[in-house]
N, C-alpha and C. Protein backbone atom coordinates (compact mmCIF):
# COMPACT_ATOMS: atom_id res chain seq x y z
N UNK A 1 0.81 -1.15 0.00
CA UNK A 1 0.00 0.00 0.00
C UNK A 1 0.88 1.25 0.00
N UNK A 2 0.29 2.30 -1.01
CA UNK A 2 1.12 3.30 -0.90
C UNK A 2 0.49 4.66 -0.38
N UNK A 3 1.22 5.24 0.36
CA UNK A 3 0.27 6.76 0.74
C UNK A 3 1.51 7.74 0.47
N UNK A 4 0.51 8.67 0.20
CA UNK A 4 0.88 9.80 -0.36
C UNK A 4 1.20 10.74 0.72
N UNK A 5 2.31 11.49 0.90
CA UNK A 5 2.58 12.43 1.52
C UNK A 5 2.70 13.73 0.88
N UNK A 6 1.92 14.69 0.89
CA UNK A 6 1.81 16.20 0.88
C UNK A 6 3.39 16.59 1.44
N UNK A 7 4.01 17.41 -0.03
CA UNK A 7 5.46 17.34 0.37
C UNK A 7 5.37 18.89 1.86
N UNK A 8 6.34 18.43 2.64
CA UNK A 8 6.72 19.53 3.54
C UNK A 8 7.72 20.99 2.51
N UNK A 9 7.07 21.81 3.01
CA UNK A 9 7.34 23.25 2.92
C UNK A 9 8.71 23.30 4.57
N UNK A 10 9.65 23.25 3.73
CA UNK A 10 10.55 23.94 4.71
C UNK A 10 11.23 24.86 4.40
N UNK A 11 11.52 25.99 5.35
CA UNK A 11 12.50 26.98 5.26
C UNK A 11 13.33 27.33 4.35
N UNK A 12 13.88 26.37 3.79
CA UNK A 12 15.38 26.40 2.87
C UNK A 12 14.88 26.20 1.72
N UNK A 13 13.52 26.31 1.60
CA UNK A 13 12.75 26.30 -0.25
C UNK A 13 12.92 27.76 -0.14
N UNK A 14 12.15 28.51 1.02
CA UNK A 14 11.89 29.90 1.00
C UNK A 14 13.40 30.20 0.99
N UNK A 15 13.87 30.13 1.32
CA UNK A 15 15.56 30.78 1.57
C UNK A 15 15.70 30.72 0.02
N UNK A 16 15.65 29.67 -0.38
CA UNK A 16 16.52 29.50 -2.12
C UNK A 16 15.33 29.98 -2.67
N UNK A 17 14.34 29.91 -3.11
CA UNK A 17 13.16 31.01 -3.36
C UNK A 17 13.64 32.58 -3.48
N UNK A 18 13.82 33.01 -2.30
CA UNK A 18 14.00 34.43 -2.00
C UNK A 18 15.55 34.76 -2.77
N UNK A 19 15.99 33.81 -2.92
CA UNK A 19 18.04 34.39 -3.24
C UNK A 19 18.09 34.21 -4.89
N UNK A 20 16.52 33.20 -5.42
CA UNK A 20 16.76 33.23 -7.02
C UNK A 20 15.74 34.39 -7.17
N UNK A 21 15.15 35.02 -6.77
CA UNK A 21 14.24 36.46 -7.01
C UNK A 21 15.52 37.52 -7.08
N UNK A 22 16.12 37.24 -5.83
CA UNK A 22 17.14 38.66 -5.56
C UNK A 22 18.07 38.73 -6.56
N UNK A 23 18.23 37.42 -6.82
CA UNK A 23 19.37 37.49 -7.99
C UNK A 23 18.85 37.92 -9.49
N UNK A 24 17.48 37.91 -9.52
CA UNK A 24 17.26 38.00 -10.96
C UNK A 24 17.07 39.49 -10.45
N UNK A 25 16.49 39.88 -9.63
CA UNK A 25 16.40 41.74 -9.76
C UNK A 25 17.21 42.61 -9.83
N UNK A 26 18.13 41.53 -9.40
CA UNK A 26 19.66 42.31 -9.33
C UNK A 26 20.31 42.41 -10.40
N UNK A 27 19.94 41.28 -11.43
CA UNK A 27 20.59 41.45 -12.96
C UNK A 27 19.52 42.51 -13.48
N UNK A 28 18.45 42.55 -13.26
CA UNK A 28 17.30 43.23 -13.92
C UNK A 28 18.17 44.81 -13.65
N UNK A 29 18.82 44.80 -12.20
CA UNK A 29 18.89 46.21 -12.26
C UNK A 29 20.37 46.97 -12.81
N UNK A 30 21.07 45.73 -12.35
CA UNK A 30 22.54 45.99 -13.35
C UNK A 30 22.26 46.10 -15.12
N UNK A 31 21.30 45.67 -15.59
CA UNK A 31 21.51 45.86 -17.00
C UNK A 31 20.35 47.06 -17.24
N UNK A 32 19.35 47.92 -16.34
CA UNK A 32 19.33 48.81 -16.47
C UNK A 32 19.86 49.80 -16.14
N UNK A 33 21.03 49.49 -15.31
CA UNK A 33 21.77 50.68 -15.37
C UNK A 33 23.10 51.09 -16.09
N UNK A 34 23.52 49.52 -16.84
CA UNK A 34 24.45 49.78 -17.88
C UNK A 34 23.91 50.72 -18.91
N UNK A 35 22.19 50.37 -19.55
CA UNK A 35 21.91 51.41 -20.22
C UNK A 35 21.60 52.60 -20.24
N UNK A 36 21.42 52.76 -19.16
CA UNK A 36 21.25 54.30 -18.94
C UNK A 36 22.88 54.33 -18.98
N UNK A 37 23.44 54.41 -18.89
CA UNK A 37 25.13 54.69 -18.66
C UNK A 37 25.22 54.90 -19.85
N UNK A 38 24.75 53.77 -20.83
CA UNK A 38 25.19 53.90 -22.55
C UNK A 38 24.66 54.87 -23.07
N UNK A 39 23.28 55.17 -22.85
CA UNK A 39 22.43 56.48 -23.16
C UNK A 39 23.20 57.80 -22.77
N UNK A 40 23.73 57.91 -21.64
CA UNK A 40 23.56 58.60 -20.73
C UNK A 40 25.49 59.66 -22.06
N UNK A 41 25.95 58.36 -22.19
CA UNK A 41 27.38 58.45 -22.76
C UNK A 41 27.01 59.07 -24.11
N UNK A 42 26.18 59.09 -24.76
CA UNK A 42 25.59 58.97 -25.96
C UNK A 42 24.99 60.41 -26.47
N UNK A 43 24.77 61.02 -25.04
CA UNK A 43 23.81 62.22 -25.26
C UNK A 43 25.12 62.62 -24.85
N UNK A 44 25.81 62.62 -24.35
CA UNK A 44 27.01 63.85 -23.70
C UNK A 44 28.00 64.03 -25.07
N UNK A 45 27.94 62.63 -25.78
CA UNK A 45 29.08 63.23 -27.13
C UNK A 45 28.37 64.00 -28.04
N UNK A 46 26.80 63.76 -28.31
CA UNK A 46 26.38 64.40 -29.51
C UNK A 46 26.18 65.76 -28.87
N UNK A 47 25.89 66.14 -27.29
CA UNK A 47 26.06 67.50 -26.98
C UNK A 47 27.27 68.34 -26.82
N UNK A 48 28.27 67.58 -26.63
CA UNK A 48 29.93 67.66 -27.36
C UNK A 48 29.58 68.27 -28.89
N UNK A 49 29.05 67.95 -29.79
CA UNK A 49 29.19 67.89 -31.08
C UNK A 49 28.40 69.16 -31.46
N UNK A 50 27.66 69.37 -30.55
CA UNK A 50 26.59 70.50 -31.27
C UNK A 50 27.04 71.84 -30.50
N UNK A 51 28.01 71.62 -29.38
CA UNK A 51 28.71 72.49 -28.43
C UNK A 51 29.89 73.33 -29.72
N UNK A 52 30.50 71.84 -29.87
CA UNK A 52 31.23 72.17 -31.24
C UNK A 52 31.30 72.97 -32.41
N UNK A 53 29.87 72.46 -32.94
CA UNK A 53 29.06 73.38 -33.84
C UNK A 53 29.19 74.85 -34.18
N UNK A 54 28.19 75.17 -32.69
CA UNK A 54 27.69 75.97 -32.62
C UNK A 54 29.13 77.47 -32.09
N UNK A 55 30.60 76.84 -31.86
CA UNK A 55 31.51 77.58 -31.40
C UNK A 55 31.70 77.83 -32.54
N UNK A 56 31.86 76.47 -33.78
CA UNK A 56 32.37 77.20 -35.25
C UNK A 56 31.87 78.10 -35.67
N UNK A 57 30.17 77.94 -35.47
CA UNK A 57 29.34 79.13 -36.31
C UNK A 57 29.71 80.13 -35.74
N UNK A 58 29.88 80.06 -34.43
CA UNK A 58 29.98 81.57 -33.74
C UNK A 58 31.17 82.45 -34.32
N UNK A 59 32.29 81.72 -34.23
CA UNK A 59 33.49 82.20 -34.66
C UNK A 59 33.30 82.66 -36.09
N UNK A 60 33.10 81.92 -36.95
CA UNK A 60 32.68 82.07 -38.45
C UNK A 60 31.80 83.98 -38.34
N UNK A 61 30.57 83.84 -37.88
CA UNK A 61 30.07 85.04 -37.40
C UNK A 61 31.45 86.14 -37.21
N UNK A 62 31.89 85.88 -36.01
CA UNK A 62 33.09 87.10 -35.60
C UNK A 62 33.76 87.26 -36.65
N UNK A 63 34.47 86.47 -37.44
CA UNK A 63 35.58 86.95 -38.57
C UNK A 63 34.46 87.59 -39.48
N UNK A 64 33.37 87.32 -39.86
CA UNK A 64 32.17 88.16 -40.47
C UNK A 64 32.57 89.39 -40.67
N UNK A 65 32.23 89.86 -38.83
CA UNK A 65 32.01 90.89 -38.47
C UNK A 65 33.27 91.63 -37.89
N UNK A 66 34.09 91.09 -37.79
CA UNK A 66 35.39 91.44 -38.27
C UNK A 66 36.03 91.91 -39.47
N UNK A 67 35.64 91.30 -40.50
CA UNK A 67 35.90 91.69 -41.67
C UNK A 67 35.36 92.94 -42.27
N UNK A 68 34.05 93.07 -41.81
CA UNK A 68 33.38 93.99 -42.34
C UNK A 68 33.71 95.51 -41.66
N UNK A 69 33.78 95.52 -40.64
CA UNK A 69 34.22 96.44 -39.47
C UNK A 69 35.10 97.22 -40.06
N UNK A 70 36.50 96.15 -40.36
CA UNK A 70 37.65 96.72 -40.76
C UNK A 70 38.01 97.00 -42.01
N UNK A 71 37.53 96.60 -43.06
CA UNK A 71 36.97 96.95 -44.58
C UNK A 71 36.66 98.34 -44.30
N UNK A 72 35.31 98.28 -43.62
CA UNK A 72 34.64 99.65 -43.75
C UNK A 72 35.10 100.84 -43.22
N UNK A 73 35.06 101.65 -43.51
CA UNK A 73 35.84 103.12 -42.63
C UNK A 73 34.80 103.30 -41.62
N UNK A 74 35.07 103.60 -40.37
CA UNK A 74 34.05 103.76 -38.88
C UNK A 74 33.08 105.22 -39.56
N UNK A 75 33.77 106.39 -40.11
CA UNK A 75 33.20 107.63 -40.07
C UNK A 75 32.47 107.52 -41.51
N UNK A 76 32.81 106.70 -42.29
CA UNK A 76 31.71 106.40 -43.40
C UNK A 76 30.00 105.53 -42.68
N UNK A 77 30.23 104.93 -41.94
CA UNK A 77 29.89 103.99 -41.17
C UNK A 77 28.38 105.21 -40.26
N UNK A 78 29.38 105.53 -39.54
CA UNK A 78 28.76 106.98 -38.63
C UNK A 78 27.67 108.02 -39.45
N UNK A 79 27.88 108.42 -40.48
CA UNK A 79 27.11 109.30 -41.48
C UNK A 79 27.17 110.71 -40.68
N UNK A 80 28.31 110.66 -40.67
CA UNK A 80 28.89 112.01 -39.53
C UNK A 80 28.05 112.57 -38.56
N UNK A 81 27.55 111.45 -38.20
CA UNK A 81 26.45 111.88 -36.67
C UNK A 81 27.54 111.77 -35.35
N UNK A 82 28.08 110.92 -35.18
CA UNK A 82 29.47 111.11 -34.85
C UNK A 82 30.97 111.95 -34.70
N UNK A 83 31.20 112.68 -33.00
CA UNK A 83 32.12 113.61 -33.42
C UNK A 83 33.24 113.13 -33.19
N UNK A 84 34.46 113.55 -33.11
CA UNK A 84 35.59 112.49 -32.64
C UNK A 84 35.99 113.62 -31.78
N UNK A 85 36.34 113.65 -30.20
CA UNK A 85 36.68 114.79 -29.29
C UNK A 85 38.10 114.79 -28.97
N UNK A 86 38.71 115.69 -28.86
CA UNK A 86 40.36 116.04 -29.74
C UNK A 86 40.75 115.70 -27.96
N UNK A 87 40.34 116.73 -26.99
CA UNK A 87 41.05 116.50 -25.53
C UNK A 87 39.60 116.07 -25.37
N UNK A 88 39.48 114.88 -24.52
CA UNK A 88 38.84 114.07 -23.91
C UNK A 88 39.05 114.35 -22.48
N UNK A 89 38.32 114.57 -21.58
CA UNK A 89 38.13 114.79 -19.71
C UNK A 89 37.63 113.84 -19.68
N UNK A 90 38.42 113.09 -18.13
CA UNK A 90 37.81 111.69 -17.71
C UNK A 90 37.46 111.97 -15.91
N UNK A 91 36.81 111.14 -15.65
CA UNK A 91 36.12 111.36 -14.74
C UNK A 91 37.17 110.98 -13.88
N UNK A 92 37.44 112.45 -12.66
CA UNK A 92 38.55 112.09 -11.40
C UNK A 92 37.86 112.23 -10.01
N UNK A 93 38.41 110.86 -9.66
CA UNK A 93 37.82 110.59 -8.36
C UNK A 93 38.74 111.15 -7.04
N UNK A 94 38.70 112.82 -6.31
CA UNK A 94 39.90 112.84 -5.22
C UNK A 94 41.00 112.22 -5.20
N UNK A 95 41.48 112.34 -6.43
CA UNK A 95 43.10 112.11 -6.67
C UNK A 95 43.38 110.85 -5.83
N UNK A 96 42.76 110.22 -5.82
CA UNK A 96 43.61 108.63 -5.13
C UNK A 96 43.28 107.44 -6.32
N UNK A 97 43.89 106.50 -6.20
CA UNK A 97 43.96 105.58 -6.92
C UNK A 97 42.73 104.24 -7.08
N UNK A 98 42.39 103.68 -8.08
CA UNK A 98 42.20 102.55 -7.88
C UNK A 98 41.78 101.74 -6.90
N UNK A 99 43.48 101.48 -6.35
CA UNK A 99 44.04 100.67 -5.66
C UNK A 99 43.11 101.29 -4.24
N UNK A 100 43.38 101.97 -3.93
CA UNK A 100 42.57 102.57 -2.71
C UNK A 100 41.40 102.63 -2.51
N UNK A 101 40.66 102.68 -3.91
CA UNK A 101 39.22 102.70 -3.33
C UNK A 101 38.48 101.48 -3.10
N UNK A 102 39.62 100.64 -3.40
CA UNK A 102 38.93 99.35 -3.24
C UNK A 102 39.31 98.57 -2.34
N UNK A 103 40.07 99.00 -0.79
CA UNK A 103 40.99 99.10 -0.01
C UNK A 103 39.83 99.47 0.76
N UNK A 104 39.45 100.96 0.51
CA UNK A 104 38.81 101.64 1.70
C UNK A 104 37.27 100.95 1.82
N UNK A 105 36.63 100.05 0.72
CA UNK A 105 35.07 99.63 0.51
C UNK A 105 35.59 98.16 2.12
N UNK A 106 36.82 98.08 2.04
CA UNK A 106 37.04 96.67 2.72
C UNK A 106 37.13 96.98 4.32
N UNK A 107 37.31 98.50 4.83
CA UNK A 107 37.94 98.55 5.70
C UNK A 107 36.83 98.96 6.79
């Protein structure tokens, strides 16, 4: 005669249970975070690239406007609305320096 025994649930199913979950979440979460890493690498060169870009255009611009500047005569430029002032007065602060007034804001 044979009888059947209803297998026992012990501990060490749940133990190895619980350590093949942890282990798969744990790959689940290492390979989402390799990709974000790859993404992450991915957006920083093409914003490298458009950083790039956008310095050439700029520069390109300046020699532009460089060129044109210095081509052109300033007082052709002006349409003689513009005076050019022979002795120039500059603004004097009580004859001390610079150096001092930025001395005395500290003291």
């Amino acid at each position: 005669m044979t009888f059947f025994q209803p297998e026992q649930r012990s501990l060490i199913n749940y133990v190895i249970g619980a350590l093949i979950m942890a282990s798969l979440a744990a790959s689940v979460m290492v390979i989402w975070a390799y990709n974000r890493s790859v993404n992450l690498g991915y957006e920083i060169s093409s914003a490298e690239l458009s950083i790039r870009k956008i310095q050439t255009e700029k520069s390109q611009l300046q020699d532009k406007i460089f060129t044109l500047l210095n081509s052109a005569d300033v007082k052709n430029i002006s349409n003689g609305s513009l005076v050019e002032e022979k002795n120039p007065q500059y603004l004097k602060v009580d004859g001390r320096s610079s150096g001092d007034l930025a001395v005395s804001v500290f003291r």
